[in-house]
Protein backbone atom coordinates (compact mmCIF):
# COMPACT_ATOMS: atom_id res chain seq x y z
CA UNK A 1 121.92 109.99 179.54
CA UNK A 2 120.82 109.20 182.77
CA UNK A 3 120.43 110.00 186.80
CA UNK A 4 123.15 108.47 188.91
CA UNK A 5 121.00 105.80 190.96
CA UNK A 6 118.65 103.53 189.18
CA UNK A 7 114.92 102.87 190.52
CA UNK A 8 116.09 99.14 191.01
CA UNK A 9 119.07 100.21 193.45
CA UNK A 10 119.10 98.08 196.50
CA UNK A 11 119.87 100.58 199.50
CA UNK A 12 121.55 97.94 201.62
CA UNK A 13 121.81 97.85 205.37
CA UNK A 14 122.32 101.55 207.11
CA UNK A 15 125.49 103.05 207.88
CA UNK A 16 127.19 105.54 208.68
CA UNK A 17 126.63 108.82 206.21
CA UNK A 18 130.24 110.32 207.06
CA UNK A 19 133.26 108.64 208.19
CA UNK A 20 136.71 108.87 208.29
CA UNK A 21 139.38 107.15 205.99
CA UNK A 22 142.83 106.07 206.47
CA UNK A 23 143.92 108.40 203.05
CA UNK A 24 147.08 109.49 201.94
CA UNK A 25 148.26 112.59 201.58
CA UNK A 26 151.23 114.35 199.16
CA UNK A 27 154.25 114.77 200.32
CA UNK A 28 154.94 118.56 200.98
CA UNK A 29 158.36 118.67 199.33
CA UNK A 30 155.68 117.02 195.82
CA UNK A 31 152.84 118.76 196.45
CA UNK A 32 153.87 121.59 193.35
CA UNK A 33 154.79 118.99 190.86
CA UNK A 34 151.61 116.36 191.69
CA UNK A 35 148.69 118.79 192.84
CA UNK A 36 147.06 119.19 189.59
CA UNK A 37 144.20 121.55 188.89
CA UNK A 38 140.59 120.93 188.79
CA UNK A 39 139.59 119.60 185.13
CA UNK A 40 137.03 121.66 184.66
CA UNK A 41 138.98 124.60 184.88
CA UNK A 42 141.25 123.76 181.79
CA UNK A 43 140.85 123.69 178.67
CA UNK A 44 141.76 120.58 176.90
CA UNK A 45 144.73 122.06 175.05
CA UNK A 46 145.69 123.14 178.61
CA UNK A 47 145.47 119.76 179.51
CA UNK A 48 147.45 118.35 177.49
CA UNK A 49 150.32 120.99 177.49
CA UNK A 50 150.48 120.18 181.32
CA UNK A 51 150.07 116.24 180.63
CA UNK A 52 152.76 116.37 178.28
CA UNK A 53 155.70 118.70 180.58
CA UNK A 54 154.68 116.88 184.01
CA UNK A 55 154.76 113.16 183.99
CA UNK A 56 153.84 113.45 187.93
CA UNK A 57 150.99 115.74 187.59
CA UNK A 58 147.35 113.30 188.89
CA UNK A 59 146.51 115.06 185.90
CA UNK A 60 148.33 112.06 184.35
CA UNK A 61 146.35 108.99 186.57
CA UNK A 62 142.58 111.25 185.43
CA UNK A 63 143.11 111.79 181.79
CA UNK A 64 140.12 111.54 178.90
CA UNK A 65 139.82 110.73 175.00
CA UNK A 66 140.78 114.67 174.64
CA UNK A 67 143.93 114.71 176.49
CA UNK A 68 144.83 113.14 174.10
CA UNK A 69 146.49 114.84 170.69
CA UNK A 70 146.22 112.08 167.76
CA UNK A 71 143.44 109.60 169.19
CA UNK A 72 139.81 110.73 169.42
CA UNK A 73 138.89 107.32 169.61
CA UNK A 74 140.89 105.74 172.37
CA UNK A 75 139.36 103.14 173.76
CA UNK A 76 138.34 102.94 177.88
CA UNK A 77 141.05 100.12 178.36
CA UNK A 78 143.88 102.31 176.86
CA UNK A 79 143.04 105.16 179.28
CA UNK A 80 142.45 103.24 182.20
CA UNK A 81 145.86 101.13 181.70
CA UNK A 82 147.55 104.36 181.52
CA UNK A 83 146.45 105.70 184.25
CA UNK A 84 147.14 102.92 185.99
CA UNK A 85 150.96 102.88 184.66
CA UNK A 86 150.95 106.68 185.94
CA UNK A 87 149.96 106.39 189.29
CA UNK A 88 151.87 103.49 189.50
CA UNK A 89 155.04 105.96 189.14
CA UNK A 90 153.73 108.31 191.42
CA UNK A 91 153.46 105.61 194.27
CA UNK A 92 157.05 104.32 193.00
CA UNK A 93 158.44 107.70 193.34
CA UNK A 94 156.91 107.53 197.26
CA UNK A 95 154.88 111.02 196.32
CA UNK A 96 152.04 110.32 198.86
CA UNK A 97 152.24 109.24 202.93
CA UNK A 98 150.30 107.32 204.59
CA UNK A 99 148.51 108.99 207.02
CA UNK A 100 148.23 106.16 209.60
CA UNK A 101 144.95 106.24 210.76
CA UNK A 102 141.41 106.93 210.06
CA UNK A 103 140.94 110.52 209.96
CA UNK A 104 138.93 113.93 208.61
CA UNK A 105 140.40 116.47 206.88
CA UNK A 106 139.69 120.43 206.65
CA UNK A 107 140.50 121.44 203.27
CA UNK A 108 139.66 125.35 203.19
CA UNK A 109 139.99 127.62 199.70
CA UNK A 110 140.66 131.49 200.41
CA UNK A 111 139.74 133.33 196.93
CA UNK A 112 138.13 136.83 196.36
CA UNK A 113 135.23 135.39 196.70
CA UNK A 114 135.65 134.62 200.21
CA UNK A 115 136.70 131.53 202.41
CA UNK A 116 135.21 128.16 202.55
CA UNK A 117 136.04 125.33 204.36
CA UNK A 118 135.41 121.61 203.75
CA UNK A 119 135.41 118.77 205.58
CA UNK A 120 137.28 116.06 203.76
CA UNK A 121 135.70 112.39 204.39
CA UNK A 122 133.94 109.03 202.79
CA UNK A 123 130.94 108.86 202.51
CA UNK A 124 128.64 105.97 201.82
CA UNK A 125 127.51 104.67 198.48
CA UNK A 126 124.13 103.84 199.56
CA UNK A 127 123.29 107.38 200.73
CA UNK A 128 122.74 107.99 196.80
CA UNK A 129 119.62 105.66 196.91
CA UNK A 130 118.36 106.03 200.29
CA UNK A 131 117.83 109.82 200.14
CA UNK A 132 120.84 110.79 202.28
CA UNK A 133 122.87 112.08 199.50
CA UNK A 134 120.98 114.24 196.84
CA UNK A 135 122.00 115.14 193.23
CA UNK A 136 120.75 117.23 190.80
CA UNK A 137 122.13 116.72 187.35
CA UNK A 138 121.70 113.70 184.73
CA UNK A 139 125.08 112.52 183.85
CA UNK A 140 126.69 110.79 180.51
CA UNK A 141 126.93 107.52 180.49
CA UNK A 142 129.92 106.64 178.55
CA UNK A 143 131.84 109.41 180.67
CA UNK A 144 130.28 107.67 183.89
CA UNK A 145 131.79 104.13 182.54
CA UNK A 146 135.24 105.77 182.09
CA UNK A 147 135.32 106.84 185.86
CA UNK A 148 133.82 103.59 186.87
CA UNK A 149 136.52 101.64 184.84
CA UNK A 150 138.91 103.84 186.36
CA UNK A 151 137.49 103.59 190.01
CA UNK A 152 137.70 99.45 189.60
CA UNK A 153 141.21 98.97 187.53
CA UNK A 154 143.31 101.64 188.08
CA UNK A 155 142.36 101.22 192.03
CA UNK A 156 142.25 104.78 193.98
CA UNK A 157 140.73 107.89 193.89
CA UNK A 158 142.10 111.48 194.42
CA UNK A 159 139.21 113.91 192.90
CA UNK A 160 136.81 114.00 196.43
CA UNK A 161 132.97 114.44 195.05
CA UNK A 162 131.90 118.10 196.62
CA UNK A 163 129.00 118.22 198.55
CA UNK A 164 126.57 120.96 200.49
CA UNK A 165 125.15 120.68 203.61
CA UNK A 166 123.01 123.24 205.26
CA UNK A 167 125.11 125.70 207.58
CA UNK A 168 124.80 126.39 210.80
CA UNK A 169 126.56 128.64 213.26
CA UNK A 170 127.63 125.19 215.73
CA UNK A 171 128.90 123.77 212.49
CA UNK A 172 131.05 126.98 211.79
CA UNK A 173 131.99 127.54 215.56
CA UNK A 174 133.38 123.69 215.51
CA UNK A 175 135.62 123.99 211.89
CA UNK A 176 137.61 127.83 213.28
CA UNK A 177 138.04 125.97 216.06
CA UNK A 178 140.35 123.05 214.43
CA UNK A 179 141.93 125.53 212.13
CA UNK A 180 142.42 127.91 214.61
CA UNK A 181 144.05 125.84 216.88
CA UNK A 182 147.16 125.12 214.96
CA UNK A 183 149.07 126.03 211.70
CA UNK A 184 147.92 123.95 208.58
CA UNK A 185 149.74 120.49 207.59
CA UNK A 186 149.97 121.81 203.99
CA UNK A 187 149.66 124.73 202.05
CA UNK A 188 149.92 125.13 198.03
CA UNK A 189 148.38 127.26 195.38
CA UNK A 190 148.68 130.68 194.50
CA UNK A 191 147.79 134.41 195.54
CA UNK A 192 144.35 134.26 193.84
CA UNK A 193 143.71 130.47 195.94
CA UNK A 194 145.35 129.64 198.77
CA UNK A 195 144.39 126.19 199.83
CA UNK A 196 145.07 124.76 203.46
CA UNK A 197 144.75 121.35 204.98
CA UNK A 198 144.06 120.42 208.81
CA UNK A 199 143.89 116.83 209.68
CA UNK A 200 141.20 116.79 212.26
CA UNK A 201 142.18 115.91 215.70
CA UNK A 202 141.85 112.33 216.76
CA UNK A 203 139.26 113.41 219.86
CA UNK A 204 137.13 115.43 217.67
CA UNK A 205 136.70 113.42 214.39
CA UNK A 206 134.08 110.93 215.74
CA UNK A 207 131.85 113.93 216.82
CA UNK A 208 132.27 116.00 213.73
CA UNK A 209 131.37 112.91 211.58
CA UNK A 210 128.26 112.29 213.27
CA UNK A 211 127.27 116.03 213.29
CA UNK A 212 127.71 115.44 209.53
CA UNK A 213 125.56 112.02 209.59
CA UNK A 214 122.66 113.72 210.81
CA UNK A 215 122.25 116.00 207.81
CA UNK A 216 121.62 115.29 204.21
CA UNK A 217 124.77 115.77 201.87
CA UNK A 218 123.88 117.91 198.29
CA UNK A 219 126.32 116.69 195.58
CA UNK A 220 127.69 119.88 194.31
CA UNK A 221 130.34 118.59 191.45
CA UNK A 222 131.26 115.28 190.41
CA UNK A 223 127.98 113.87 189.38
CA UNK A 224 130.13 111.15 187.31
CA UNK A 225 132.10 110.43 190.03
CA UNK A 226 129.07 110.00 192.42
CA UNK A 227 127.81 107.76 189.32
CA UNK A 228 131.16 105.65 188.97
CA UNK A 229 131.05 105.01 192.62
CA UNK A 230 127.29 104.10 192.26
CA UNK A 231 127.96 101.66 189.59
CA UNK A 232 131.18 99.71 190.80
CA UNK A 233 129.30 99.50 194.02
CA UNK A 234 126.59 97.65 191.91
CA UNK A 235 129.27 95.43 190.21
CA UNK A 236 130.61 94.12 193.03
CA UNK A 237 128.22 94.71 196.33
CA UNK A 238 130.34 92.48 198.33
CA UNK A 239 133.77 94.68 198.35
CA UNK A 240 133.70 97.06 201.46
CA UNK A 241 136.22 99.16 199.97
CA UNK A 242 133.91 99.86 197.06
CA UNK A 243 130.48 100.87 199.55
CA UNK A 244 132.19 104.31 200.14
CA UNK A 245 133.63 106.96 198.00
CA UNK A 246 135.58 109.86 199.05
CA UNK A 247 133.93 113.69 199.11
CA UNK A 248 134.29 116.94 200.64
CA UNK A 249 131.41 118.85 202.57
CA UNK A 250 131.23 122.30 202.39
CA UNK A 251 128.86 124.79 204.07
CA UNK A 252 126.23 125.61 201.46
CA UNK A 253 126.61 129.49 202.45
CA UNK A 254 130.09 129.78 201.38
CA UNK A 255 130.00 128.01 198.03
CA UNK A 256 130.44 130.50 194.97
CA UNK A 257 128.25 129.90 191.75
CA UNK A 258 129.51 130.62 188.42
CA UNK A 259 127.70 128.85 185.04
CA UNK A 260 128.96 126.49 182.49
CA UNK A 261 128.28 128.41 178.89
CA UNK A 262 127.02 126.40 176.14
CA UNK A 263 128.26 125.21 172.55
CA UNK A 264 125.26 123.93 170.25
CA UNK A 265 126.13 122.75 167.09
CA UNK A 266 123.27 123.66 164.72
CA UNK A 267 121.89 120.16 163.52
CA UNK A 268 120.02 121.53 160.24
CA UNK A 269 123.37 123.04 159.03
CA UNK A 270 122.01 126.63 158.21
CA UNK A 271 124.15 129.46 157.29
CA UNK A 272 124.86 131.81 160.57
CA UNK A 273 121.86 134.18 159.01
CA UNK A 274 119.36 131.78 158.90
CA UNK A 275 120.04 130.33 162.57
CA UNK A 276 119.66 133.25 164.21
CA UNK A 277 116.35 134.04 162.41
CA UNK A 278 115.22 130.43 163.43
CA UNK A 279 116.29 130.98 167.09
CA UNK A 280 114.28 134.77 166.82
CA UNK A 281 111.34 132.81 166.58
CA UNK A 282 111.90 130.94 168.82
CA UNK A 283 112.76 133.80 171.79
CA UNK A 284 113.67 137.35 171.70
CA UNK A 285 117.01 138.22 170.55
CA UNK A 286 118.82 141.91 170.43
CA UNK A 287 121.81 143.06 168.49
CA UNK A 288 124.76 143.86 170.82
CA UNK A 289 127.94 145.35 170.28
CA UNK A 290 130.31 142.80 172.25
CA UNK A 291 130.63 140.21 174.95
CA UNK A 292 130.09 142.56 177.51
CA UNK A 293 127.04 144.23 176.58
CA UNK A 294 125.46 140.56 175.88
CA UNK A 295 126.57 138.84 178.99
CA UNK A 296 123.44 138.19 181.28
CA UNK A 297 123.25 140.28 183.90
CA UNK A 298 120.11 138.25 185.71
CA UNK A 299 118.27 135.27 185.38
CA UNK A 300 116.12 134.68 182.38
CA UNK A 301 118.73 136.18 179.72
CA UNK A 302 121.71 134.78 177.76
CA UNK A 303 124.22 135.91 175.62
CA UNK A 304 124.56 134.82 172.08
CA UNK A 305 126.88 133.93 169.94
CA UNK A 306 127.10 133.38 166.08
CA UNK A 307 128.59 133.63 163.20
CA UNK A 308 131.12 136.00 164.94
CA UNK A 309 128.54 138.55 166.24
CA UNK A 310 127.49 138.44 169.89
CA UNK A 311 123.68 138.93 170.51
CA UNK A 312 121.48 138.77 173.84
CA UNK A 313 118.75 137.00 174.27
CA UNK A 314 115.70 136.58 176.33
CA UNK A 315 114.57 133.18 176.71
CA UNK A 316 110.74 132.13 176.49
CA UNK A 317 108.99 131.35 179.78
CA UNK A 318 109.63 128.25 181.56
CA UNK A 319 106.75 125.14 180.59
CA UNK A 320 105.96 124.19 184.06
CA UNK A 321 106.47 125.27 187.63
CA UNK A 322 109.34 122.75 189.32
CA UNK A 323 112.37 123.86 190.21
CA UNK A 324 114.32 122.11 187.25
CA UNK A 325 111.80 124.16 184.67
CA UNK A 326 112.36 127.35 186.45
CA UNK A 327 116.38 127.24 185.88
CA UNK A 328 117.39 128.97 182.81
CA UNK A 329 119.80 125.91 181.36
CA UNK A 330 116.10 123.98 181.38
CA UNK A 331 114.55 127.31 179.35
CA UNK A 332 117.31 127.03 176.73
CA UNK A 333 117.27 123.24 176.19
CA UNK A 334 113.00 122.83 175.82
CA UNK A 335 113.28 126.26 173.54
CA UNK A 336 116.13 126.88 172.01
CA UNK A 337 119.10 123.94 171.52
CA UNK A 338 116.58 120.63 170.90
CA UNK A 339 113.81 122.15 168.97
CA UNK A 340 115.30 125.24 166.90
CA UNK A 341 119.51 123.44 166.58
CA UNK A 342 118.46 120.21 167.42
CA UNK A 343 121.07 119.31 169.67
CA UNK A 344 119.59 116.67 172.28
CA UNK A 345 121.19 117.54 175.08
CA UNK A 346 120.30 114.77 176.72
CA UNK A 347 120.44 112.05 173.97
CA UNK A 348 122.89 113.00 171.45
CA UNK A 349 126.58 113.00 172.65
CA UNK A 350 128.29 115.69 171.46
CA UNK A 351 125.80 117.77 170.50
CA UNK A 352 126.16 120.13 173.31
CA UNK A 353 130.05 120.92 175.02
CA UNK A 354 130.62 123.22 177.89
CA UNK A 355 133.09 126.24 178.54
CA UNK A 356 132.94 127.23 182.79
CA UNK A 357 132.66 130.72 183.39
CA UNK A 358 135.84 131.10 184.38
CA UNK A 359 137.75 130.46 180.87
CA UNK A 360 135.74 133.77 179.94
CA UNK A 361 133.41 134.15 176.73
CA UNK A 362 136.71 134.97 174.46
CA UNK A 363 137.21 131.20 175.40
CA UNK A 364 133.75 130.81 174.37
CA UNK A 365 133.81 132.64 171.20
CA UNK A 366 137.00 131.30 170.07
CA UNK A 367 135.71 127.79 170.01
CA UNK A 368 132.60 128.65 168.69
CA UNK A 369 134.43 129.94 165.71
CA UNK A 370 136.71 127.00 165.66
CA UNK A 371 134.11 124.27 165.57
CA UNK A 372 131.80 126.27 163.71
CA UNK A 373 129.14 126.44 166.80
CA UNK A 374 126.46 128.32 168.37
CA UNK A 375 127.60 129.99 172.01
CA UNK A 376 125.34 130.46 174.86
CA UNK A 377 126.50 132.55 177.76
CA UNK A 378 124.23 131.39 181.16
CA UNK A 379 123.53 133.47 184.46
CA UNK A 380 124.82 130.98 187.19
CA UNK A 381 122.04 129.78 189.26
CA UNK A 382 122.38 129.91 193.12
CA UNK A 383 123.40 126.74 195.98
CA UNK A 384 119.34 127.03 197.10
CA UNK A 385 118.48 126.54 193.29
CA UNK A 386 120.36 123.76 192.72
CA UNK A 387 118.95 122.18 196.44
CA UNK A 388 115.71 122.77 195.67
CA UNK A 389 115.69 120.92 192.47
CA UNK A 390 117.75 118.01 194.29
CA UNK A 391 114.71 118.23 197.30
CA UNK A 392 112.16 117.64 194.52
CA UNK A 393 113.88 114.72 192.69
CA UNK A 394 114.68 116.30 189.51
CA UNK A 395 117.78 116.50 187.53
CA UNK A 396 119.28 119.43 185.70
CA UNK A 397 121.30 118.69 182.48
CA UNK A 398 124.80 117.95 182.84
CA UNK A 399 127.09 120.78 183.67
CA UNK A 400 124.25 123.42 184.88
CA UNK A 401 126.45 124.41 187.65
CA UNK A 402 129.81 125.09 188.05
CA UNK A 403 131.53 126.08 191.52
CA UNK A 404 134.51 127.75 191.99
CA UNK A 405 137.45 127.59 193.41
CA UNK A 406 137.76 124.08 193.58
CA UNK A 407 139.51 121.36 195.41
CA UNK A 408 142.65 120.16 193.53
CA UNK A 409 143.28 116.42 193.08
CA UNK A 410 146.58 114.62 194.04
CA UNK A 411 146.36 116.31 197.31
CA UNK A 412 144.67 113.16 199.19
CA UNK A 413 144.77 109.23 197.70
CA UNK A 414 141.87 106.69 198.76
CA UNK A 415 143.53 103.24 198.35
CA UNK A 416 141.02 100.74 196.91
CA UNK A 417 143.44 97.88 197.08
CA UNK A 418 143.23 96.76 193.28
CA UNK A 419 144.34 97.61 189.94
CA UNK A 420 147.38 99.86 190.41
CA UNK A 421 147.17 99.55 194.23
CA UNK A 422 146.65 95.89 194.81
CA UNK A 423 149.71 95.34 196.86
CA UNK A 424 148.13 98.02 199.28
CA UNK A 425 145.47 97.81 201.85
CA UNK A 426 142.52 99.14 200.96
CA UNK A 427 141.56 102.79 203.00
């Protein structure tokens, strides 16, 4: 487990923070068959159902050792050479356009929730070390090597690395006035999301980029991805394609906040009984009568669940006063899942999985009872949380924070000119 940018990380010569990228972008009469939905968001049975009917879903180019039904241990090179082979059909079968030129992109979600609107661009490598780009979670490294293999061999990205930046009325005056201005270039998704995409105009990308340039950039989701670009960078310093990865900026005051629930697995193998005494001493825990009553309705709680009873619990007092000890996710781990279960969070793959919010604590439950684990349901934390811990330096575990909607891959391609795109130029 570790933080994306090593102490040792050469920052390189300054440029640009935000720029435009000569992407692709799906074909309209595709975009249903190869938009796929955010990973997170699925379960891995999900994942593979959708894997399995759709042979030009991105889901295809993106998958991991659990998409997979027979082979737990599949090795990096397997997944990266077939998701090579599948973009490789998805470029054969001409699903993405070149776009022609540098450009920025508006990519704006409409959900219950309310609207945001992101500013689709590149985004230098470097920022990560020099302070420009802040992040907030530690990451896991043999996930961050898959991403990086993938990044350098299977050549192109589609999954843009969300980031925050501080609103500000000019900022939200100059974004309604692009999409204002004229009807989307695509539209997909459904009546709970309806995402839209504006390329900017050519006479006010260079101006929007630099308004961008000027701020720092809060990585929101896709800590592995900011990793993988971190690392290939590293590998190979002297590839231009490689100094900038692709992202999407969003306003931080229209981001929604939901949490990623926990799965422990109880390291001392105690019977359900005898857990939940040992995690009563360790905080205090109630009897409730269901999910509902035991999901947290404010900071400082959780719900618990074991041995097919949900509980809620208040966790002890944070040990220390930065903004990482403060978060409840840092409460849990230092009281609850490394010294009562034992599950190292942050040295002990596997000991800890995730479930977002949105699959709902049945989701939760259900696995618990499948792979005979302890549940955890979290309060989200908020956008100013989650900056103020990046503004201090620290780092969260992984998966503290989930946002959502999210932006779907296979809607844009970043052409790194290797792998399965090395008869391309690079964008």
């Amino acid at each position: 487990m570790t933080g994306i940018c090593s102490a040792d990380t050469d920052p390189g010569p300054s440029e640009p923070l935000v720029a435009p990228f000569a992407g692709w972008l799906v074909h309209p009469d595709w975009a249903e068959r190869v938009i796929s939905r955010a990973y997170d968001n699925l379960s891995p049975q999900q994942r593979r159902t959708l894997i399995a009917a759709n042979p030009y879903s991105y889901m295809n180019v993106t998958r991991s050792r659990e998409d997979l039904f027979d082979d737990a241990d599949v090795s990096h090179e397997r997944l990266v050479a077939e998701g090579a082979a599948a973009l490789a059909r998805l470029l054969d079968a001409n699903v993405f356009t070149p776009t022609g030129r540098p450009a920025l992109y508006l990519y704006r979600l409409t959900h219950e929730h309310g609207i945001q609107t992101g500013v689709v661009c590149t985004v230098s490598v470097r920022g990560f070390a020099d302070g420009r780009i802040r992040i907030h979670e530690n990451v896991h490294d043999d996930r961050a090597d898959l991403l990086t293999a993938h990044l350098t061999r299977v050549g192109a990205t589609s999954s843009p690395v969300a980031m925050a930046v501080g609103a500000s009325k000019a900022l939200h005056s100059r974004l309604d006035e692009i999409t204002n201005a004229a009807p989307a270039d695509l539209e997909f998704g459904s009546t709970s999301v309806r995402h839209q995409i504006w390329t900017v105009p050519e006479d006010r990308t260079e101006s929007l980029a630099a308004t961008l340039s000027e701020n720092v950039l809060y990585v929101t989701d896709g800590h592995h991805r900011s990793a993988a670009a971190v690392r290939a960078l590293a590998a190979e310093p002297g590839d231009p394609a490689l100094a900038r990865t692709m992202a999407v900026v969003f306003t931080d005051d229209q981001l929604y906040v939901q949490a990623f629930h926990r799965l422990a697995s109880d390291r001392h193998k105690r019977s359900a009984k005898d857990c939940l005494a040992a995690i009563a001493d360790a905080a205090e825990v109630s009897s409730a009568s269901s999910s509902v009553q035991a999901r947290p309705l404010r900071r400082g709680f959780a719900g618990l669940y074991l041995g097919g009873s949900w509980h809620q619990m208040e966790l002890p007092p944070a040990v220390g006063n930065s903004a990482v000890n403060r978060l409840d996710v840092e409460r849990l781990r230092r009281s609850v899942l490394n010294p009562v279960l034992g599950a190292n969070e942050l040295g002990q793959p596997g000991s800890v999985d995730y479930v977002p919010a949105s699959l709902g604590l049945d989701e939760l439950a259900r696995r618990c009872d499948a792979e005979d684990r302890v549940g955890f349901a979290l309060h989200p934390m908020t956008v100013r949380e989650l900056m103020a811990v990046a503004d201090e330096s620290g780092l969260m575990p992984p998966k503290s924070s989930f946002f959502a909607p999210k932006p779907r891959s296979g809607v844009f391609l970043r052409v790194l000119g290797r792998g399965a795109t090395s008869h391309l130029a690079a964008s």
